[in-house]
N, C-alpha and C. Protein backbone atom coordinates (compact mmCIF):
# COMPACT_ATOMS: atom_id res chain seq x y z
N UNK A 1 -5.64 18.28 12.99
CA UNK A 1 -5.60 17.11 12.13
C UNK A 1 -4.93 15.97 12.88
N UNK A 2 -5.58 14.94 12.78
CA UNK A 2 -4.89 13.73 13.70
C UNK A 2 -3.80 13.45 13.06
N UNK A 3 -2.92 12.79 13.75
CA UNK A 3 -1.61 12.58 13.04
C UNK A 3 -1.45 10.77 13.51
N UNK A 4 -1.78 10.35 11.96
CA UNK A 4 -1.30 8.54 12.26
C UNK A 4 -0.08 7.67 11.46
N UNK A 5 0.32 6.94 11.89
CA UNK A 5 1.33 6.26 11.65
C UNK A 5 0.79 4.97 10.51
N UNK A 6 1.67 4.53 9.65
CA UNK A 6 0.78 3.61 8.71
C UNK A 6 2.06 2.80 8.34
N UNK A 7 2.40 1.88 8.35
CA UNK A 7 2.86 0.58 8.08
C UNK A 7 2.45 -0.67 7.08
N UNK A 8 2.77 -0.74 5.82
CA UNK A 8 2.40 -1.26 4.88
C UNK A 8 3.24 -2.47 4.49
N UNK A 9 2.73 -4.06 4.02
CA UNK A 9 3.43 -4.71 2.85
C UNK A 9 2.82 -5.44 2.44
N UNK A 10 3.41 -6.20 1.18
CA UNK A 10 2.53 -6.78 0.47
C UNK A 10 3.37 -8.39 -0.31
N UNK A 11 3.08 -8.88 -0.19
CA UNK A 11 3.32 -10.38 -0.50
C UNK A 11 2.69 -10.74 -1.93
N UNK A 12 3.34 -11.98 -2.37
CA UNK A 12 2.42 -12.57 -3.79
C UNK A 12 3.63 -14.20 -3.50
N UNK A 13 2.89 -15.04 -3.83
CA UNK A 13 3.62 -16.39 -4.00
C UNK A 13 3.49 -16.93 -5.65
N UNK A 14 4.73 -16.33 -5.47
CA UNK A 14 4.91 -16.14 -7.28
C UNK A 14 4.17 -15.04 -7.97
N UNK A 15 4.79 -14.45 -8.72
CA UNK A 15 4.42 -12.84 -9.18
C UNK A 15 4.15 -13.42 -10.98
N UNK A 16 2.86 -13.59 -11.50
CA UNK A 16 1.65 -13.85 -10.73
C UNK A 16 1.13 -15.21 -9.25
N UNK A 17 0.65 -14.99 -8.82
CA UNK A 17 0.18 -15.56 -7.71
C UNK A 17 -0.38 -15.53 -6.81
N UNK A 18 -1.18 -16.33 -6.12
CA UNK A 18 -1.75 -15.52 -4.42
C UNK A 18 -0.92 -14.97 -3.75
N UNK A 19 -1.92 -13.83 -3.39
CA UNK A 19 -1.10 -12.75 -3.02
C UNK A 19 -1.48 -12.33 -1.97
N UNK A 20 -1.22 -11.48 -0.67
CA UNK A 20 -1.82 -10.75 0.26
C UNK A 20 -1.30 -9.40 0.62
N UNK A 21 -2.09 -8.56 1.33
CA UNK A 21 -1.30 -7.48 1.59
C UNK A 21 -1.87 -7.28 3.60
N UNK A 22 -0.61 -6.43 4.31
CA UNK A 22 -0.81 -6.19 5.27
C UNK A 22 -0.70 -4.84 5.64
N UNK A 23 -1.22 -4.20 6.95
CA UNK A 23 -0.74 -2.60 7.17
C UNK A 23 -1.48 -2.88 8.69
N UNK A 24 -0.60 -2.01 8.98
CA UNK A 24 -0.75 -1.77 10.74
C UNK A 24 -0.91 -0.22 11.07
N UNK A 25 -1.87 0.25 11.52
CA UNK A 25 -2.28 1.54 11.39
C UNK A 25 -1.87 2.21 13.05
N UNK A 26 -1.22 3.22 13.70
CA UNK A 26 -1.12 3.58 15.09
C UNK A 26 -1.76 5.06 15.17
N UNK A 27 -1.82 5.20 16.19
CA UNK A 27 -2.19 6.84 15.99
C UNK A 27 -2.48 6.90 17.74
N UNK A 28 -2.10 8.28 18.50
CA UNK A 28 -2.34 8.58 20.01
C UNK A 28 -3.42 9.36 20.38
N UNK A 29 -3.98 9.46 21.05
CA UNK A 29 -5.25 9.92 21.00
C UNK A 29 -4.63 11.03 21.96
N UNK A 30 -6.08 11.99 22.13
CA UNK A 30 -6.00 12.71 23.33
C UNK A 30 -4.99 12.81 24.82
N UNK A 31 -5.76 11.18 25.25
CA UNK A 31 -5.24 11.40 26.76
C UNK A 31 -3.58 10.79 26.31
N UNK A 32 -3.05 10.58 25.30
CA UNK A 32 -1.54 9.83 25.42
C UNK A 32 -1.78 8.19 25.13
N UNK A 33 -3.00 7.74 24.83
CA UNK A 33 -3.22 6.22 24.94
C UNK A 33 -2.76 5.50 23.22
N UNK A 34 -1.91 4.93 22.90
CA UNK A 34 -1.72 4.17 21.14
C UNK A 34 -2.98 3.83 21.15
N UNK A 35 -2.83 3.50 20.11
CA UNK A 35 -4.46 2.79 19.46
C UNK A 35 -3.61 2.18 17.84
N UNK A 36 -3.77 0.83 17.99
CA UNK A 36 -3.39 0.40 16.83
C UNK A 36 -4.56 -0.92 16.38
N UNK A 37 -4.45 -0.62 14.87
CA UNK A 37 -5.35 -1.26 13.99
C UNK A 37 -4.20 -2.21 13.07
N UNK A 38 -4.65 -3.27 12.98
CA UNK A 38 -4.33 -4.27 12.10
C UNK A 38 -5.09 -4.72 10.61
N UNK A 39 -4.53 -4.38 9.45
CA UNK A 39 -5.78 -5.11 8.46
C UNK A 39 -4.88 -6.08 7.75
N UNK A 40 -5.69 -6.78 6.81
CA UNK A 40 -5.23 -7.80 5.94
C UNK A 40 -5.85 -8.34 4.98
N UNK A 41 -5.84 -8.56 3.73
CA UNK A 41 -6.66 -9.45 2.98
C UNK A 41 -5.98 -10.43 1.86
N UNK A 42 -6.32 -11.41 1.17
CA UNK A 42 -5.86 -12.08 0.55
C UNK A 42 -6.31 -12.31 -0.62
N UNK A 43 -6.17 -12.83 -1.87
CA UNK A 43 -6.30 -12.80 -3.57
C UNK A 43 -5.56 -13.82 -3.98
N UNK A 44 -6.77 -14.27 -5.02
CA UNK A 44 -6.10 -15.41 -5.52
C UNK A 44 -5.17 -15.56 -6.29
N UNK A 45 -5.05 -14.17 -7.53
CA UNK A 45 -4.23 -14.06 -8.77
C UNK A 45 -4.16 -12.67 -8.67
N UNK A 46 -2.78 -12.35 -8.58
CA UNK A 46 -2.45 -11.04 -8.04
C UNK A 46 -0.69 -10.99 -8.59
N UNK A 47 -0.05 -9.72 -8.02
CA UNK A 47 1.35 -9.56 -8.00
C UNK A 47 1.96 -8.90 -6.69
N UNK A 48 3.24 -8.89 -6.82
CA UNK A 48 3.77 -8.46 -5.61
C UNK A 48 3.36 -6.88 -5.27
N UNK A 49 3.66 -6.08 -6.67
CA UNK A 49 3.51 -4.97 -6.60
C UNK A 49 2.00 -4.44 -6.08
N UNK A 50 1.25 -5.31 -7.03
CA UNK A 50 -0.19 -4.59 -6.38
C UNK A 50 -0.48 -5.06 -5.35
N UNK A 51 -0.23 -5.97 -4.26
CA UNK A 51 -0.39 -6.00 -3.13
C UNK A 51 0.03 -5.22 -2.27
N UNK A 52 1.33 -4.47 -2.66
CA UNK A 52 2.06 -3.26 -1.76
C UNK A 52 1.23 -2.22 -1.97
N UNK A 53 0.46 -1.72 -3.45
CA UNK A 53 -0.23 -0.62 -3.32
C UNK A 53 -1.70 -1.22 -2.77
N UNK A 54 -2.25 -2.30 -2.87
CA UNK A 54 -3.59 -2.44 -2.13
C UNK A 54 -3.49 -2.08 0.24
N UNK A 55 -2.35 -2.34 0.36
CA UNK A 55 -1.89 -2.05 1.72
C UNK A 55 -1.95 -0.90 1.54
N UNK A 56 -1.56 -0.32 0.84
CA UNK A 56 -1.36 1.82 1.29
C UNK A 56 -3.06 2.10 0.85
N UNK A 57 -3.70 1.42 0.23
CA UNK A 57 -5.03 1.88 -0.49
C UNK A 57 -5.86 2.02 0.75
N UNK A 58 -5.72 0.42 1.39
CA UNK A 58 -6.74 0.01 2.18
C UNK A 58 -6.40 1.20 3.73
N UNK A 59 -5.51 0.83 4.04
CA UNK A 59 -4.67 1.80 5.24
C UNK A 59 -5.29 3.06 5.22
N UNK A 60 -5.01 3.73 4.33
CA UNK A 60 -5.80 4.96 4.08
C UNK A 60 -6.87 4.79 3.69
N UNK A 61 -7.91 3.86 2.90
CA UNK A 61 -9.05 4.29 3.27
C UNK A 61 -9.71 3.83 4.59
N UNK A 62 -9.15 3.34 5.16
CA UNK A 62 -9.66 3.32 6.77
C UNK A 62 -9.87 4.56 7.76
N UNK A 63 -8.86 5.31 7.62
CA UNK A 63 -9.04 6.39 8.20
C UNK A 63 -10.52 7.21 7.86
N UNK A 64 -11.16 7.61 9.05
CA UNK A 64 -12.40 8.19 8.59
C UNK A 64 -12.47 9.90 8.74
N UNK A 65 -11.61 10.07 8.51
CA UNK A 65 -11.12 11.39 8.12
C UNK A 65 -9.95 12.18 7.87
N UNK A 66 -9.93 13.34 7.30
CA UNK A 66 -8.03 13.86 6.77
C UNK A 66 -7.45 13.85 8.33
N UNK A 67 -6.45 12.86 7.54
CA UNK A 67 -5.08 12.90 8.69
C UNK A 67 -3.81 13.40 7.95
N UNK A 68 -2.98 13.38 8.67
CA UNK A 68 -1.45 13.47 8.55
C UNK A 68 -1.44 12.25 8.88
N UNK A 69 -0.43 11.92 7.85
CA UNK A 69 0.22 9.98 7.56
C UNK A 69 1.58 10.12 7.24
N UNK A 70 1.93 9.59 8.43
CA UNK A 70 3.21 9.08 7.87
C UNK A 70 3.47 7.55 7.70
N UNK A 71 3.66 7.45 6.44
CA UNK A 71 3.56 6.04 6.27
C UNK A 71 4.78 5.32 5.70
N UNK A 72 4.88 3.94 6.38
CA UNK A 72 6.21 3.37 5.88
C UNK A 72 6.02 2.24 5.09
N UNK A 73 6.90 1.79 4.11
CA UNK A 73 6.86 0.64 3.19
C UNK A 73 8.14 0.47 3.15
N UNK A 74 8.16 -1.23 3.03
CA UNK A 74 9.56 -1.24 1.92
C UNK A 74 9.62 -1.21 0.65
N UNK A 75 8.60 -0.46 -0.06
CA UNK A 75 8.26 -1.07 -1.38
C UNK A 75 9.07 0.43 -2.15
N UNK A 76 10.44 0.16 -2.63
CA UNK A 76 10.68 1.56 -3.27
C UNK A 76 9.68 1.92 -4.46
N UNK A 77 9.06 1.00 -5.26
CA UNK A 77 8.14 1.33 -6.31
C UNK A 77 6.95 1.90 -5.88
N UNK A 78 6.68 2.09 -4.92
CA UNK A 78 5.44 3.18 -4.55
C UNK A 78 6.51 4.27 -3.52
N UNK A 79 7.30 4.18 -2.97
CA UNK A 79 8.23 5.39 -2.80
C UNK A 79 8.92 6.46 -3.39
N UNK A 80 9.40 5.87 -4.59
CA UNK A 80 10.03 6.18 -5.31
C UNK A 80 8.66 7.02 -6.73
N UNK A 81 7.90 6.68 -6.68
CA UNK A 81 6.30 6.56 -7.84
C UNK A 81 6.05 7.74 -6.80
N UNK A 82 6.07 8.18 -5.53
CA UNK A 82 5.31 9.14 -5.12
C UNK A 82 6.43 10.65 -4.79
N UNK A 83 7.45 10.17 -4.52
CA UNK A 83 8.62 11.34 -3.87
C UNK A 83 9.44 11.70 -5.01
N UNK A 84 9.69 11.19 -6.27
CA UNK A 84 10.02 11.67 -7.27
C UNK A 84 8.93 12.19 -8.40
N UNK A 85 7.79 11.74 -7.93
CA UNK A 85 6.63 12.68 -8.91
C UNK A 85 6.52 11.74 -10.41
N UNK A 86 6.90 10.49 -10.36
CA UNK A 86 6.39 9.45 -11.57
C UNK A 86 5.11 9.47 -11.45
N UNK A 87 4.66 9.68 -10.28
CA UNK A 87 3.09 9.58 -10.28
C UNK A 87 2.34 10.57 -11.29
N UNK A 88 2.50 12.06 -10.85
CA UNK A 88 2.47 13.33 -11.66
C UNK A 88 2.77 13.14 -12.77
N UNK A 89 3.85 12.40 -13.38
CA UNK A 89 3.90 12.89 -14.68
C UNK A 89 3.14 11.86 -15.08
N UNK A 90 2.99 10.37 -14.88
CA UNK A 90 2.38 9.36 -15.68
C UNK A 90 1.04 9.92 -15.62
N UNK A 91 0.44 10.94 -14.64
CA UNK A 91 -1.47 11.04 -14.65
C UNK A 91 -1.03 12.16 -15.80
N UNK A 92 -0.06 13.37 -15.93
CA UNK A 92 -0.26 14.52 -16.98
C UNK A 92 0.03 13.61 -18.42
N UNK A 93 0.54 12.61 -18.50
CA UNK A 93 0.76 11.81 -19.64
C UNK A 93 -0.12 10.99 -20.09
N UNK A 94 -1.47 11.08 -19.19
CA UNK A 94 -2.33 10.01 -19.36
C UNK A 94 -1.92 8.46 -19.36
N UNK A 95 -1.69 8.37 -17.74
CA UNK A 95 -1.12 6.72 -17.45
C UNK A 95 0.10 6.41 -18.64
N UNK A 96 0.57 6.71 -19.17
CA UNK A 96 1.79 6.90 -19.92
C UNK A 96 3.33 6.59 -19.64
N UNK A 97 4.35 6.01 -19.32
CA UNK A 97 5.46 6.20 -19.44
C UNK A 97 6.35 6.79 -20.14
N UNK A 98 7.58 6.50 -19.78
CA UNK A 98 8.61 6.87 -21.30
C UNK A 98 8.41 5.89 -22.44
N UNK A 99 8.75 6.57 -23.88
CA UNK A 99 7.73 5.62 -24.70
C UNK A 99 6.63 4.94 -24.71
N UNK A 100 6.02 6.18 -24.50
CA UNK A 100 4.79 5.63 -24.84
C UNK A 100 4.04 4.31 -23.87
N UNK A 101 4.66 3.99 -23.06
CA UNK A 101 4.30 2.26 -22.48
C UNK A 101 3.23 2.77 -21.76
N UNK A 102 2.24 1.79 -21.23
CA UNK A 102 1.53 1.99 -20.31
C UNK A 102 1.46 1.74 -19.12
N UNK A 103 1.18 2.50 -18.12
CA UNK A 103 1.87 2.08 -16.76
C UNK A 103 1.11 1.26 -15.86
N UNK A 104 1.70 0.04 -15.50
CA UNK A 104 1.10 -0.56 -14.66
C UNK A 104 0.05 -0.58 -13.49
N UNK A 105 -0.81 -1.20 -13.65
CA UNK A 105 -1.76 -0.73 -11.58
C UNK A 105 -2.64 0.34 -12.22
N UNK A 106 -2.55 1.00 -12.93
CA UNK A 106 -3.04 1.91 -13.00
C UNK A 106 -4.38 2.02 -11.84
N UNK A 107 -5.05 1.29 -12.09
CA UNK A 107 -6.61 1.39 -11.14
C UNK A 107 -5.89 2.35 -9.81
N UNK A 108 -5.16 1.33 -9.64
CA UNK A 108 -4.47 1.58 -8.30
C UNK A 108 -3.85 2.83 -8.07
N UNK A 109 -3.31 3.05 -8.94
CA UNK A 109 -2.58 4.49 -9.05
C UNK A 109 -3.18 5.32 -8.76
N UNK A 110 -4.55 5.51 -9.63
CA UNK A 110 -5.42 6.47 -9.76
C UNK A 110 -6.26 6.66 -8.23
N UNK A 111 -5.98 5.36 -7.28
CA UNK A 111 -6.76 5.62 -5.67
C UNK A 111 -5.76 6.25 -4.85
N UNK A 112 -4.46 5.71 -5.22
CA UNK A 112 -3.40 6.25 -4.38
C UNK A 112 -3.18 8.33 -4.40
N UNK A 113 -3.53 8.44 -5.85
CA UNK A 113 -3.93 9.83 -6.08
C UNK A 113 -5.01 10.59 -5.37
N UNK A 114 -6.12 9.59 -5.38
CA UNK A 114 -7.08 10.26 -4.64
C UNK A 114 -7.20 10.39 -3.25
N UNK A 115 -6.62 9.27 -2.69
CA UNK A 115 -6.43 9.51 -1.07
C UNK A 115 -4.85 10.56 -0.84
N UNK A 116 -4.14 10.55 -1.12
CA UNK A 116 -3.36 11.22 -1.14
C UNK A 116 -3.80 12.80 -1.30
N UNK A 117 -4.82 13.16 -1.62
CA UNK A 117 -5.83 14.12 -1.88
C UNK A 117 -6.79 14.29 -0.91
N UNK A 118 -6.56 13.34 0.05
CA UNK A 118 -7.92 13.82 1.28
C UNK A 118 -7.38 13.94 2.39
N UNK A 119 -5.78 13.05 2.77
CA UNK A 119 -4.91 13.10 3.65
C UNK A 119 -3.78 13.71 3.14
N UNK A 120 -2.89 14.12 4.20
CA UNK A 120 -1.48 14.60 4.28
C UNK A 120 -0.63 13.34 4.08
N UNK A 121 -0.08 12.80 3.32
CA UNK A 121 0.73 11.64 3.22
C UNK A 121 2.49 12.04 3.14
N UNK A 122 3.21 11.42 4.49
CA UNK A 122 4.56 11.24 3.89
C UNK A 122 4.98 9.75 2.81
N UNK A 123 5.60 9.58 2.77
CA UNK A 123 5.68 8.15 2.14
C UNK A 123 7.62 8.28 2.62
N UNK A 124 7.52 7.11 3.43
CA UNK A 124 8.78 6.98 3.88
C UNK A 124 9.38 5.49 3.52
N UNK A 125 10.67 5.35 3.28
CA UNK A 125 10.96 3.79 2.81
C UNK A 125 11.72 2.97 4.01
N UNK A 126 11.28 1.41 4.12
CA UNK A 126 11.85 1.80 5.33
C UNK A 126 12.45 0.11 4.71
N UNK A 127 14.03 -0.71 5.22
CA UNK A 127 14.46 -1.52 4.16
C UNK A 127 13.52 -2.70 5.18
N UNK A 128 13.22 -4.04 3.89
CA UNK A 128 12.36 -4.93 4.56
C UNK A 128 13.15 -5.91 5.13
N UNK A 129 12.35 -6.45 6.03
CA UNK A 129 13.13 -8.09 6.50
C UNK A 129 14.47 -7.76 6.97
N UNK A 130 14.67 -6.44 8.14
CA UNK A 130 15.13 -5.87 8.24
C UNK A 130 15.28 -5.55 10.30
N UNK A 131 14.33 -6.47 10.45
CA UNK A 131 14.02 -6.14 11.80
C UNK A 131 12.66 -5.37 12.87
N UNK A 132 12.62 -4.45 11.63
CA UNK A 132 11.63 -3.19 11.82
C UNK A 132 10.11 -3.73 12.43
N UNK A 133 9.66 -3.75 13.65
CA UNK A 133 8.71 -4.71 14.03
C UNK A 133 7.65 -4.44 13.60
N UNK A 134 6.96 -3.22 13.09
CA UNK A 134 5.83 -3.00 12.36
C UNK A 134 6.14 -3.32 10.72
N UNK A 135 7.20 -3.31 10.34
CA UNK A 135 7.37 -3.81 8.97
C UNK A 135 7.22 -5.10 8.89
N UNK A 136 7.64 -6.41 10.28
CA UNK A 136 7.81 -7.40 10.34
C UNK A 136 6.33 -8.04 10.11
N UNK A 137 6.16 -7.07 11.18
CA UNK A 137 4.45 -7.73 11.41
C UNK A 137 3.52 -7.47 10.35
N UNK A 138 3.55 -6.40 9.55
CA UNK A 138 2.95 -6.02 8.22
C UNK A 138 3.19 -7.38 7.13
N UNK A 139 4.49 -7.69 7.12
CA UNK A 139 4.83 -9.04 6.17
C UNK A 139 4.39 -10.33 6.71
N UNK A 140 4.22 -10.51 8.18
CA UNK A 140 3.42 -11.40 8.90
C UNK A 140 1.78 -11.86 8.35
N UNK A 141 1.00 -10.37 8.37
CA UNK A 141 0.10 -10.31 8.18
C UNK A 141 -0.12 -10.56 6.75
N UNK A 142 0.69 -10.08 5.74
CA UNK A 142 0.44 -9.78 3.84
C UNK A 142 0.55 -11.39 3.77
N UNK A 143 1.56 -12.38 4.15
CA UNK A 143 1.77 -14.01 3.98
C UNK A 143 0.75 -14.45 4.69
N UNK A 144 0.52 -14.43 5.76
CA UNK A 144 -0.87 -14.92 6.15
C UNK A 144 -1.92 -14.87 5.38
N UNK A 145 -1.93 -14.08 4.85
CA UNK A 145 -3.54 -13.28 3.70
C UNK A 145 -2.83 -14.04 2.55
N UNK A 146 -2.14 -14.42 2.10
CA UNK A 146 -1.83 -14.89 0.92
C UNK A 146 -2.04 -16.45 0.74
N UNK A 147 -1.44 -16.93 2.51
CA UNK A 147 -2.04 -18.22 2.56
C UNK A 147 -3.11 -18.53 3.05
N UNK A 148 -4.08 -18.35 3.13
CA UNK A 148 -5.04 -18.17 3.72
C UNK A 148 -6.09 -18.67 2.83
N UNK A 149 -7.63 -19.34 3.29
CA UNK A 149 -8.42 -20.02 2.19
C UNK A 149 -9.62 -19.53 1.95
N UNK A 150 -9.55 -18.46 1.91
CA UNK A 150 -10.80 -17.26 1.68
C UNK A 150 -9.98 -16.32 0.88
N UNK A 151 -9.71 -16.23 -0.47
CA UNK A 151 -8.76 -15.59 -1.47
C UNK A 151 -9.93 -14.83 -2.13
N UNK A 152 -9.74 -13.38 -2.06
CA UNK A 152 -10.81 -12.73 -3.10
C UNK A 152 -9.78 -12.65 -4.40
N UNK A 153 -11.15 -12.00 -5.41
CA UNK A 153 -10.49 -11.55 -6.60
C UNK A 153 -9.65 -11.06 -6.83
N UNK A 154 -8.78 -10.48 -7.70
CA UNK A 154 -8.16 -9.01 -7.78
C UNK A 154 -8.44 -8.67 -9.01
N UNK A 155 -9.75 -7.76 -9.20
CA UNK A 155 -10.48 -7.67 -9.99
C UNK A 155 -9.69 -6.73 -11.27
N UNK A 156 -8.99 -6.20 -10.45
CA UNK A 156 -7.95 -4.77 -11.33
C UNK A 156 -6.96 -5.56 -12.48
N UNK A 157 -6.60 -6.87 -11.57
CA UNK A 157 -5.21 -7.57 -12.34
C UNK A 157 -5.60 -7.65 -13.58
N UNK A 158 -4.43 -7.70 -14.41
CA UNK A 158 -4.65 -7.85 -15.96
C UNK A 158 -3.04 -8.21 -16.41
N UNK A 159 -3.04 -9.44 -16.15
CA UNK A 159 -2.11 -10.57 -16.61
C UNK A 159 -1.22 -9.93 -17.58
N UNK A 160 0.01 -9.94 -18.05
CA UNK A 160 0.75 -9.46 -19.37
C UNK A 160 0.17 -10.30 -20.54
């Protein structure tokens, strides 16, 4: 199983707002050579949060087959949603919280489940704006996509 490295973040200018997300993908091949991938995209009406999970979405679905991922974010709400098992209980609760609430992203949730299901995923937190040069450059890339004048939809969002 290949083993790749994944680097995620996600931006919004003003939560709601245009938003972007970034991820920097590495992985070594055979002979010892890196190989790194860059993605990015941008949205017109979006949030902070779902831009951090559209970076882990997109990241992993790039990969064109099961890997081992270790992947970093600063985003404790998808860290914390996957290594304490909020994820698990909100899908056995039917997207559910405590009381009853309904949990946010959901769309999103429900992809992060499924790739998480085709790859080996760590989910590691790593703190932002922090130095970390693939974290840097991930937030490089998510603000770029946010400012940027080719803004897709974010078809999932659903405003409070």
């Amino acid at each position: 199983m290949t083993s790749v490295t994944v680097y995620t973040d996600g931006s919004s200018r003003g939560n709601p707002g245009p938003g972007g997300y970034g991820a920097v993908l590495e992985y070594i091949d055979g002979a010892g050579k890196l190989h790194t991938k860059e993605m990015s995209a941008g949205y017109r009406l979006t949030t902070n949060n779902r831009m951090e999970l559209m970076g882990v979405i997109s990241a992993l679905r790039a990969l064109n087959r099961p890997c081992a991922v270790q992947l970093y974010t600063d985003s404790r709400y998808i860290v914390d949603a996957v290594n304490l098992h909020w994820l698990d209980g909100w899908a056995r609760r039917g997207w559910k919280r405590g009381k009853n609430e309904k949990v946010r992203n959901v769309d999103l949730w429900k992809q992060i489940r499924e790739l998480t299901g085709i790859h080996q995923v760590t989910f590691n937190w790593v703190k932002g704006h922090n130095g970390h040069p693939q974290n840097e450059r991930c937030d490089q890339l998510a603000t770029a996509a946010a400012d940027g004048d080719h803004l897709l939809e974010d078809t999932g969002y659903e405003p409070e």
